[in-house]
Protein backbone atom coordinates (compact mmCIF):
# COMPACT_ATOMS: atom_id res chain seq x y z
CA UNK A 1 0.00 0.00 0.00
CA UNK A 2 2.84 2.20 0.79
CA UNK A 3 4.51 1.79 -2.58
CA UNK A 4 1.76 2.67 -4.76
CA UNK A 5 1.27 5.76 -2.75
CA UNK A 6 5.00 6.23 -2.62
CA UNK A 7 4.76 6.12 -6.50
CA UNK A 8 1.90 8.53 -6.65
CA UNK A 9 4.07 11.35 -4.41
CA UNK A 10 6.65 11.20 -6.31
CA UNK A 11 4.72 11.43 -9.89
CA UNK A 12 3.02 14.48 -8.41
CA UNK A 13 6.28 16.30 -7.73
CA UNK A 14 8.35 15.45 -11.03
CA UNK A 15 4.96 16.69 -13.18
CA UNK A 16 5.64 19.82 -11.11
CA UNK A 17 9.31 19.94 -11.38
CA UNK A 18 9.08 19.74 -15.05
CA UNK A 19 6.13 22.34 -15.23
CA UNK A 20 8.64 24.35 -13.60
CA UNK A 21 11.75 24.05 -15.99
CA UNK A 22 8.94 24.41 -19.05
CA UNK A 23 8.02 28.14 -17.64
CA UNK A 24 11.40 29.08 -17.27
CA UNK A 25 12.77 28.08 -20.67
CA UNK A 26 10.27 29.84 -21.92
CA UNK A 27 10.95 32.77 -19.64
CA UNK A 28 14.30 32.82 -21.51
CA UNK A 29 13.41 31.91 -25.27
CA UNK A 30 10.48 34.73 -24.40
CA UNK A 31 13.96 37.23 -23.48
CA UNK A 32 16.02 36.10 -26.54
CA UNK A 33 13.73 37.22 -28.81
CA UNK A 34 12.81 40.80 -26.94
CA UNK A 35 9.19 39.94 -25.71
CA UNK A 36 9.23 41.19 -21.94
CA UNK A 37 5.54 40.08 -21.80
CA UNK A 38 5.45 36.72 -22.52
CA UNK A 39 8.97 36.28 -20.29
CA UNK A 40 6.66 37.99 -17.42
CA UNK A 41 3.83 35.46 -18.35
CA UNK A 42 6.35 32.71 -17.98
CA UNK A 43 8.14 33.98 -14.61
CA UNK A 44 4.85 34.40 -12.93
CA UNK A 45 3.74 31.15 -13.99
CA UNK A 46 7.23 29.88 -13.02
CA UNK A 47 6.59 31.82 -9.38
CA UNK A 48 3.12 29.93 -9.86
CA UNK A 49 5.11 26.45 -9.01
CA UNK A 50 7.48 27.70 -6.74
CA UNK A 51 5.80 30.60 -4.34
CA UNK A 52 8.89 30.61 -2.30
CA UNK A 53 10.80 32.31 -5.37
CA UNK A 54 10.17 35.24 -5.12
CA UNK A 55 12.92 35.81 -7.42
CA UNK A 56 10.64 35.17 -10.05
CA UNK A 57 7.54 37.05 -9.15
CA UNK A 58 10.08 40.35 -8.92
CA UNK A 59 11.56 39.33 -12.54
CA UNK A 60 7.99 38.81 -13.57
CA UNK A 61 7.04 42.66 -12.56
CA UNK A 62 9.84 43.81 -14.18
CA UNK A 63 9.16 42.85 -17.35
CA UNK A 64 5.68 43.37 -16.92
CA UNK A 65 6.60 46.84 -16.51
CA UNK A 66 8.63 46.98 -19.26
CA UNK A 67 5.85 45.46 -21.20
CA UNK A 68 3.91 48.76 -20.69
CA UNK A 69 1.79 46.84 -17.65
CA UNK A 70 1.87 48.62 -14.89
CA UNK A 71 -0.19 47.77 -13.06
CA UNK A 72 0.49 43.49 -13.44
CA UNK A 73 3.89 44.72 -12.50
CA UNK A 74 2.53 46.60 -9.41
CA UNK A 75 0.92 43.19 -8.53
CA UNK A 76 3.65 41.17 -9.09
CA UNK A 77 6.29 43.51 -7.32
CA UNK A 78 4.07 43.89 -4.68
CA UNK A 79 3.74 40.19 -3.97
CA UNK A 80 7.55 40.28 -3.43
CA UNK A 81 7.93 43.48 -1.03
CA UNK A 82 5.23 41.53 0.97
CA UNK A 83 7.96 38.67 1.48
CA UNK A 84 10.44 41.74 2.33
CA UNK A 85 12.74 40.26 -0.68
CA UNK A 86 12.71 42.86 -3.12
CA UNK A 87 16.15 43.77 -4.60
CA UNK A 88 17.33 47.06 -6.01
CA UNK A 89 16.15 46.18 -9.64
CA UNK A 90 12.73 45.72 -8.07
């Protein structure tokens, strides 16, 4: 009995660890090619899977501001000052 839900764990968190790596490769293919909002779109969801990073939630308002959204930005930034983690680029 313990196996199977053993099994089941440890499904759960690779699914999320590769949801993970997905949004941040696209985070960076989105910054290759210039396009701060879809690298915002992909850090938040990245931040999505991993709420402790705030990391990504601040790199997600970043380039939502540079995107011309303020206000997403505000939210995401925001999010991060909450956590009392915001950096100087922030």
């Amino acid at each position: 009995m313990l196996i199977p839900l053993g099994l089941i764990t440890l499904l759960a968190v690779s699914s999320g660890w590769r949801a993970f790596n997905r949004e941040l490769n696209k985070a960076h293919k989105a910054l290759e090619s210039n396009d701060s909002w879809q690298a915002s779109l992909a850090f938040a969801q990245a931040g999505e899977y991993s709420p402790s990073r705030n990391d990504l939630w601040e790199q997600a308002g970043v380039y939502a501001f540079q995107a011309g959204e303020p206000e997403i930005a505000k939210s995401h930034l925001e999010r991060v000052e909450s956590a009392a983690e915001l950096t100087s680029t922030g």
